[in-house]
C-alpha atoms as a PDB file:
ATOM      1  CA  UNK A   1       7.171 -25.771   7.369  1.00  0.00           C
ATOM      2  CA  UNK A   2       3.681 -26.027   8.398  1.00  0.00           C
ATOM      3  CA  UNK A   3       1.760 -26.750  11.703  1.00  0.00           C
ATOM      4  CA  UNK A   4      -2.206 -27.205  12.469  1.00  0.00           C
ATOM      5  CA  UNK A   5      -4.423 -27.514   9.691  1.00  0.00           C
ATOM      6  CA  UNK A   6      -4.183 -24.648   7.565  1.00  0.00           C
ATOM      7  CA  UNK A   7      -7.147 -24.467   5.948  1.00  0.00           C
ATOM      8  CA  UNK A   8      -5.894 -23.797   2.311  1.00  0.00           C
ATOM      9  CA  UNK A   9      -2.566 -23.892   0.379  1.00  0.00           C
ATOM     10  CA  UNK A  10      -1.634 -20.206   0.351  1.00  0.00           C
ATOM     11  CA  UNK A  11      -2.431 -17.157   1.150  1.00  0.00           C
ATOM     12  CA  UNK A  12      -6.448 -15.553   0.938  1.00  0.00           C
ATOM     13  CA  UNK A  13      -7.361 -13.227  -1.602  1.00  0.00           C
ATOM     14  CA  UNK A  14      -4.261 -11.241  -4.341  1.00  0.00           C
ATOM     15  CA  UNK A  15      -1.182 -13.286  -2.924  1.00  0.00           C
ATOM     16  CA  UNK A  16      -0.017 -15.960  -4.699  1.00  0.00           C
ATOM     17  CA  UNK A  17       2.460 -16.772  -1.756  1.00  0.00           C
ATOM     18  CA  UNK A  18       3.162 -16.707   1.467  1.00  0.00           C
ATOM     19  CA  UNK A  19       6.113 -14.624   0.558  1.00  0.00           C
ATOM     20  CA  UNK A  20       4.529 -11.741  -1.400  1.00  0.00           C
ATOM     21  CA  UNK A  21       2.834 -10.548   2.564  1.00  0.00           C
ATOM     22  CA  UNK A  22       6.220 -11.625   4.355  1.00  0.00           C
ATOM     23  CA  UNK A  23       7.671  -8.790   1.399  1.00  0.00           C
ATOM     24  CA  UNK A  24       5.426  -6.316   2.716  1.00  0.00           C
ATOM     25  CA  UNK A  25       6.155  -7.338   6.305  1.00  0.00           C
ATOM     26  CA  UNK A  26      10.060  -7.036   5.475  1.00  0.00           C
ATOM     27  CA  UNK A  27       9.706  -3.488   4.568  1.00  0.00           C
ATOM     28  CA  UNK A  28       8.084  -2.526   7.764  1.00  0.00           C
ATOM     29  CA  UNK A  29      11.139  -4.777   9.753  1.00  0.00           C
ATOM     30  CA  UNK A  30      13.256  -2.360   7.643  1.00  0.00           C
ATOM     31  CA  UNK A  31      11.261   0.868   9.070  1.00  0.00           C
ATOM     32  CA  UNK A  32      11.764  -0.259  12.443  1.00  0.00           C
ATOM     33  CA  UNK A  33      15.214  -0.744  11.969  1.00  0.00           C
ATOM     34  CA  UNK A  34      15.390   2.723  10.509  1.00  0.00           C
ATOM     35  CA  UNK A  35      14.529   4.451  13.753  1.00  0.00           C
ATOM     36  CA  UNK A  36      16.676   2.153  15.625  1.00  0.00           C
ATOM     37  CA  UNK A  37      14.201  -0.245  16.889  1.00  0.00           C
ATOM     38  CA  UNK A  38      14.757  -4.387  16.665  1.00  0.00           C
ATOM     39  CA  UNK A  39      13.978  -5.038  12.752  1.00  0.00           C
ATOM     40  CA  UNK A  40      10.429  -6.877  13.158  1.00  0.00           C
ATOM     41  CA  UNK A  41       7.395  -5.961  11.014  1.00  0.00           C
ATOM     42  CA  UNK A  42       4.111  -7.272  10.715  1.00  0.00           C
ATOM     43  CA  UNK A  43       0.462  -7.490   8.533  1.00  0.00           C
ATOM     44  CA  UNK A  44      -2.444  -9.354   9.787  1.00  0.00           C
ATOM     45  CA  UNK A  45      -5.007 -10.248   6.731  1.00  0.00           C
ATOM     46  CA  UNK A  46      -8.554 -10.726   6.807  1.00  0.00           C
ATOM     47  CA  UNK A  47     -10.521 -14.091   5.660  1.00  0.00           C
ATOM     48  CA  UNK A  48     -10.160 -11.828   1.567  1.00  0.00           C
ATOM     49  CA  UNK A  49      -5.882 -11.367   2.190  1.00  0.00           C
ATOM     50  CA  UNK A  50      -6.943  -7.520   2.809  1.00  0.00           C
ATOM     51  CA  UNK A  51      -4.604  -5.960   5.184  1.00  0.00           C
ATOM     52  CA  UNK A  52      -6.415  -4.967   8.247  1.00  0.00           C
ATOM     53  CA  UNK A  53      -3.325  -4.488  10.447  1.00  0.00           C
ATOM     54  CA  UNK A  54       0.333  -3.802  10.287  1.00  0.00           C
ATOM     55  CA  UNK A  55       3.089  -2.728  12.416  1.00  0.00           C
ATOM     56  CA  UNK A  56       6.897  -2.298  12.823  1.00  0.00           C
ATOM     57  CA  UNK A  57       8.430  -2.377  16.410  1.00  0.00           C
ATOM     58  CA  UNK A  58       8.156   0.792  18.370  1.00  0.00           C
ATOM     59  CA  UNK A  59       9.301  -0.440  22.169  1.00  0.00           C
ATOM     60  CA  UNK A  60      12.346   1.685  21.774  1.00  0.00           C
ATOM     61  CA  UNK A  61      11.141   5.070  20.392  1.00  0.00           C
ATOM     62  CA  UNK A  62       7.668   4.853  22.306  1.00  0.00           C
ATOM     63  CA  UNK A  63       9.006   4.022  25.529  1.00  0.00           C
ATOM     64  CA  UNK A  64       7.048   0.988  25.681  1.00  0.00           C
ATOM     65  CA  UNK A  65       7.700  -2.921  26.012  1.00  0.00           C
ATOM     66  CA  UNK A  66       4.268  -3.909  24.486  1.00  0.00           C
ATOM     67  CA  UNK A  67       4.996  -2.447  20.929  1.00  0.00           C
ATOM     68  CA  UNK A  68       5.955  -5.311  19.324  1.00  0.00           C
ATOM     69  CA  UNK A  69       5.019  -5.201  15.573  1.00  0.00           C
ATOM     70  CA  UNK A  70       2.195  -7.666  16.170  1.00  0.00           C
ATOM     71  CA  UNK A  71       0.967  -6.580  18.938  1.00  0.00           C
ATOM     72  CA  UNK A  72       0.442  -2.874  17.224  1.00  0.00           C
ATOM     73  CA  UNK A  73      -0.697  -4.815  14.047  1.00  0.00           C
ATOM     74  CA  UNK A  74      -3.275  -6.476  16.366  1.00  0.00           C
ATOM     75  CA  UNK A  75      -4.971  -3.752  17.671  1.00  0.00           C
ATOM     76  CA  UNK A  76      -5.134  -2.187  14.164  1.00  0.00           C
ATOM     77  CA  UNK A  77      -6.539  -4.978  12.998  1.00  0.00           C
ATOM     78  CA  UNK A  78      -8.917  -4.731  15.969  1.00  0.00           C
ATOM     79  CA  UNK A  79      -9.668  -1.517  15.508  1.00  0.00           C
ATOM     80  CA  UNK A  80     -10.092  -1.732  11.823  1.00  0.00           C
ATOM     81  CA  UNK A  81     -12.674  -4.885  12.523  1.00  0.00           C
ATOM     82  CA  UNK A  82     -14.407  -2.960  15.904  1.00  0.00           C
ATOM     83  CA  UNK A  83     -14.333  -6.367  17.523  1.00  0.00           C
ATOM     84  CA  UNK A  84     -11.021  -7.951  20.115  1.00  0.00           C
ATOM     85  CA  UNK A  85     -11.391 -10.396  18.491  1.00  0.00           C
ATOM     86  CA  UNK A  86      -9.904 -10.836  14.813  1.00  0.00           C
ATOM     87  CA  UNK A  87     -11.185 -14.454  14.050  1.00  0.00           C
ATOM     88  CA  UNK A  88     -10.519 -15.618  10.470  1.00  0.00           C
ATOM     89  CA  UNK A  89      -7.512 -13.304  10.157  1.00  0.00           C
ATOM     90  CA  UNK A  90      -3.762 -14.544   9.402  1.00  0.00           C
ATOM     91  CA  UNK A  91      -0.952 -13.132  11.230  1.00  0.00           C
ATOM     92  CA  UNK A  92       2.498 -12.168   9.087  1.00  0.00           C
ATOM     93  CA  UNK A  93       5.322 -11.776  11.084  1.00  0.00           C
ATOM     94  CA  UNK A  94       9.381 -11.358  10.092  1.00  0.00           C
ATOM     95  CA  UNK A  95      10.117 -13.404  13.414  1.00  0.00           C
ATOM     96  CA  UNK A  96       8.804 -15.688  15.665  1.00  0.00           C
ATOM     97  CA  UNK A  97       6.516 -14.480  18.342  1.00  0.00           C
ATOM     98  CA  UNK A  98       7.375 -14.123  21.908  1.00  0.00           C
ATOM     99  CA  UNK A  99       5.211 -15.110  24.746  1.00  0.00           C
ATOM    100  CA  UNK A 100       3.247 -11.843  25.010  1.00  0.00           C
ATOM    101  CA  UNK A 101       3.004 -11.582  21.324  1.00  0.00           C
ATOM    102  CA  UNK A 102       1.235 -15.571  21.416  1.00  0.00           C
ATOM    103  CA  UNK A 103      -0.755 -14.719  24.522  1.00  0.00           C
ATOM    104  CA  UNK A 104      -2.214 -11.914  22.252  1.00  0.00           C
ATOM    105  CA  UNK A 105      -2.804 -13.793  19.321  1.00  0.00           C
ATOM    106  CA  UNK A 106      -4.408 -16.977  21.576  1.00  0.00           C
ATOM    107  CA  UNK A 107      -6.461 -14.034  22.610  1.00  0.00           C
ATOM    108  CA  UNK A 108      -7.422 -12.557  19.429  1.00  0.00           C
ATOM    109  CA  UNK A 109      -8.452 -15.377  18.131  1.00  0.00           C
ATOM    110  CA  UNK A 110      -6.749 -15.434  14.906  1.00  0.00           C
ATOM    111  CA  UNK A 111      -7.126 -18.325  12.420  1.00  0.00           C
ATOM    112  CA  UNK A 112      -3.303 -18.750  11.620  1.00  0.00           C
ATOM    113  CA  UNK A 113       0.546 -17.351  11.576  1.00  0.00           C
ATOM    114  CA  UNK A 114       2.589 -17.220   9.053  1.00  0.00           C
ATOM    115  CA  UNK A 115       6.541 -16.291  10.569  1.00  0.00           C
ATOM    116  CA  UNK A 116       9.710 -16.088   8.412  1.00  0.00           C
ATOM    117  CA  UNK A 117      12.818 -16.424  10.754  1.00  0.00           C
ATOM    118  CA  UNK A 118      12.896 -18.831  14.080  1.00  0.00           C
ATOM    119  CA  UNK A 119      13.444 -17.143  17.090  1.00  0.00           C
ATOM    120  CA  UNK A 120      16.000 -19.558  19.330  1.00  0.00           C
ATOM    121  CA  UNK A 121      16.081 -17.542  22.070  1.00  0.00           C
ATOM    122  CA  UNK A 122      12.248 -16.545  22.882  1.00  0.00           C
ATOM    123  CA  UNK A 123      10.483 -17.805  20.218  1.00  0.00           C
ATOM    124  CA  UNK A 124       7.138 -19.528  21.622  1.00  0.00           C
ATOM    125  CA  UNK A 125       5.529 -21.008  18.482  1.00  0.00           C
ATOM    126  CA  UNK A 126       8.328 -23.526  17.517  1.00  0.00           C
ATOM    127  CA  UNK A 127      11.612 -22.662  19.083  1.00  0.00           C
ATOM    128  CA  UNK A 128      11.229 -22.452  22.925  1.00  0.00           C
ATOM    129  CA  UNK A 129       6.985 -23.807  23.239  1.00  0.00           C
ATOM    130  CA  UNK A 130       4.908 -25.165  20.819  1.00  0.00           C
ATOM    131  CA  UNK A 131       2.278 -22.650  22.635  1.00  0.00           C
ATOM    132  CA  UNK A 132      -0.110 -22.680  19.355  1.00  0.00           C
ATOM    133  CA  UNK A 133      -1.126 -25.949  20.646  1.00  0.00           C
ATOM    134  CA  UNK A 134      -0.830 -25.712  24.593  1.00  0.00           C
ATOM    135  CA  UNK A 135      -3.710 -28.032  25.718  1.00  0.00           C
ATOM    136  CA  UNK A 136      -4.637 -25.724  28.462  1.00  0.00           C
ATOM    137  CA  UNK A 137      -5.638 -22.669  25.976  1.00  0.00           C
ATOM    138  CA  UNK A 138      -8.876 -21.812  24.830  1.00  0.00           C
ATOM    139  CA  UNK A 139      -7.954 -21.038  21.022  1.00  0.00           C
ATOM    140  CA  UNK A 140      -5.792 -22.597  18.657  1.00  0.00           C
ATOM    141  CA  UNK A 141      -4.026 -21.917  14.897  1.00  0.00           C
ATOM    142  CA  UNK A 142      -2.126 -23.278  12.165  1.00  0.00           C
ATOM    143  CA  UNK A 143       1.034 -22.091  11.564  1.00  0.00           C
ATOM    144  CA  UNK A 144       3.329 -22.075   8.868  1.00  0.00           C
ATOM    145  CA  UNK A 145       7.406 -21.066   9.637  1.00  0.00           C
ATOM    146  CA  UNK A 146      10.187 -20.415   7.445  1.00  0.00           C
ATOM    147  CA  UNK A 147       8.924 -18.012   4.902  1.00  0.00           C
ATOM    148  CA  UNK A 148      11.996 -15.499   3.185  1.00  0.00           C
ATOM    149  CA  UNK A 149      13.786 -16.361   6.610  1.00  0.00           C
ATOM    150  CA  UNK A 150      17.010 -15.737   5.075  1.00  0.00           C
ATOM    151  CA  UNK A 151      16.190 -12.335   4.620  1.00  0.00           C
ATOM    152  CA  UNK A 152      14.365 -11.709   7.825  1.00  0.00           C
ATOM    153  CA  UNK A 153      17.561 -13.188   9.559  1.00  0.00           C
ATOM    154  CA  UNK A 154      19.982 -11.179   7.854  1.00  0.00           C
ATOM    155  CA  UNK A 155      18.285  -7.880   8.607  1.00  0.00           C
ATOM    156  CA  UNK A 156      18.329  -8.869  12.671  1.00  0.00           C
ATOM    157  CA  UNK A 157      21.939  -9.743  11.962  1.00  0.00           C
ATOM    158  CA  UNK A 158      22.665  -6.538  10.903  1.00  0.00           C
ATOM    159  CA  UNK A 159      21.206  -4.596  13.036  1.00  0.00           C
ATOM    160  CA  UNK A 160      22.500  -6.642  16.300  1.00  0.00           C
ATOM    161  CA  UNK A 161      26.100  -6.314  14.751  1.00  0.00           C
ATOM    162  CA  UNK A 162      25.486  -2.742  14.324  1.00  0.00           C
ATOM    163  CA  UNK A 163      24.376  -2.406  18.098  1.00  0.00           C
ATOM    164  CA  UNK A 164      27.309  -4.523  19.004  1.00  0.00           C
ATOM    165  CA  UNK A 165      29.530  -2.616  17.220  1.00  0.00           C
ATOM    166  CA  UNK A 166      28.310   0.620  18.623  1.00  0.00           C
ATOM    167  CA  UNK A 167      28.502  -0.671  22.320  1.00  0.00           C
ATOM    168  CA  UNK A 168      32.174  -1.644  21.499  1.00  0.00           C
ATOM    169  CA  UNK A 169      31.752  -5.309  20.747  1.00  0.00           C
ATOM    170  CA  UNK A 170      29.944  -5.932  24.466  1.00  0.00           C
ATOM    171  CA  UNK A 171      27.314  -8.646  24.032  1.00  0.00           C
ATOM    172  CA  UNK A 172      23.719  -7.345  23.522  1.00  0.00           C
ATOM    173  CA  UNK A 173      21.068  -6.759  26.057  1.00  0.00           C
ATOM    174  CA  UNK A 174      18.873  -4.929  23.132  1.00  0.00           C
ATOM    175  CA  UNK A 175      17.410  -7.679  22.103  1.00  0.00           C
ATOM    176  CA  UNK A 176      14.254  -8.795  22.174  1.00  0.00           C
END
């Protein structure tokens, strides 16, 4: 599904789809996951589909609630481009953004987002706020939702039943 005006059909530069990026996106959710952090990975491409930034969740290991993967993809990407601001440069992310992880991207300026699985609960982009169009920002960007969401879904399945399981079936205050 697709929001704003994306300013072309797919992705920049040597994808041919939205879901070869998501791919590479997946296998960083899986990382995360790996160490025991909330499956969530994410690229950020330049205007030419070159990958400027990536991350996997870290909040867990590093002992800190800002390292969600976009946010650390973010500042690699603004690092990479020696400018805070990344304009021109399409987010990938396994889930829907939060409200810090928007605020951030609002911020940075980026040209679009490109999300595979809906976030119900916090979710800020389509589930909980449309907050890629919030009147009262200075920045807007297109979005497009619902790319290999199926498989983004079923790793954060997992790994909450896993959690679950571990804390003896209690409900889940891991999440993000």
């Amino acid at each position: 599904m697709a929001y704003g005006d994306q300013p072309c059909e797919g992705p920049p530069g040597p994808w041919a789809s939205w879901g070869e990026p998501m791919v590479v996106a997946l296998d960083l959710a899986r990382l995360a996951a790996d160490q025991g952090e909330i499956p969530v990975g994410c690229l950020v491409l330049d205007e030419r589909g070159v990958i400027v930034g990536q991350g996997a969740n870290g909040s867990i290991v590093g002992h800190d609630p800002t390292a969600h993967a976009e946010i650390l993809a973010i500042r690699q990407a603004a690092a990479a481009t020696s400018n805070y601001r990344i304009p021109g440069c399409v987010v990938v992310s396994t889930l829907e953004p939060c409200l810090m992880c928007l605020g951030a991207m609002i911020h940075a300026r980026i040209a679009g987002l490109v999300y595979a699985a809906p976030d119900p609960r916090t979710g800020t982009v389509t589930s909980r706020l449309r907050g890629h169009e919030l009147s009262w920002t200075n920045h807007r960007f297109w979005v497009v939702s619902n790319i290999l969401a199926d498989e983004s879904s079923a790793l954060l399945k997992a790994f909450f039943h896993s959690r679950r399981s571990a804390l003896g079936g209690s409900p889940s205050s891991t999440e993000r």
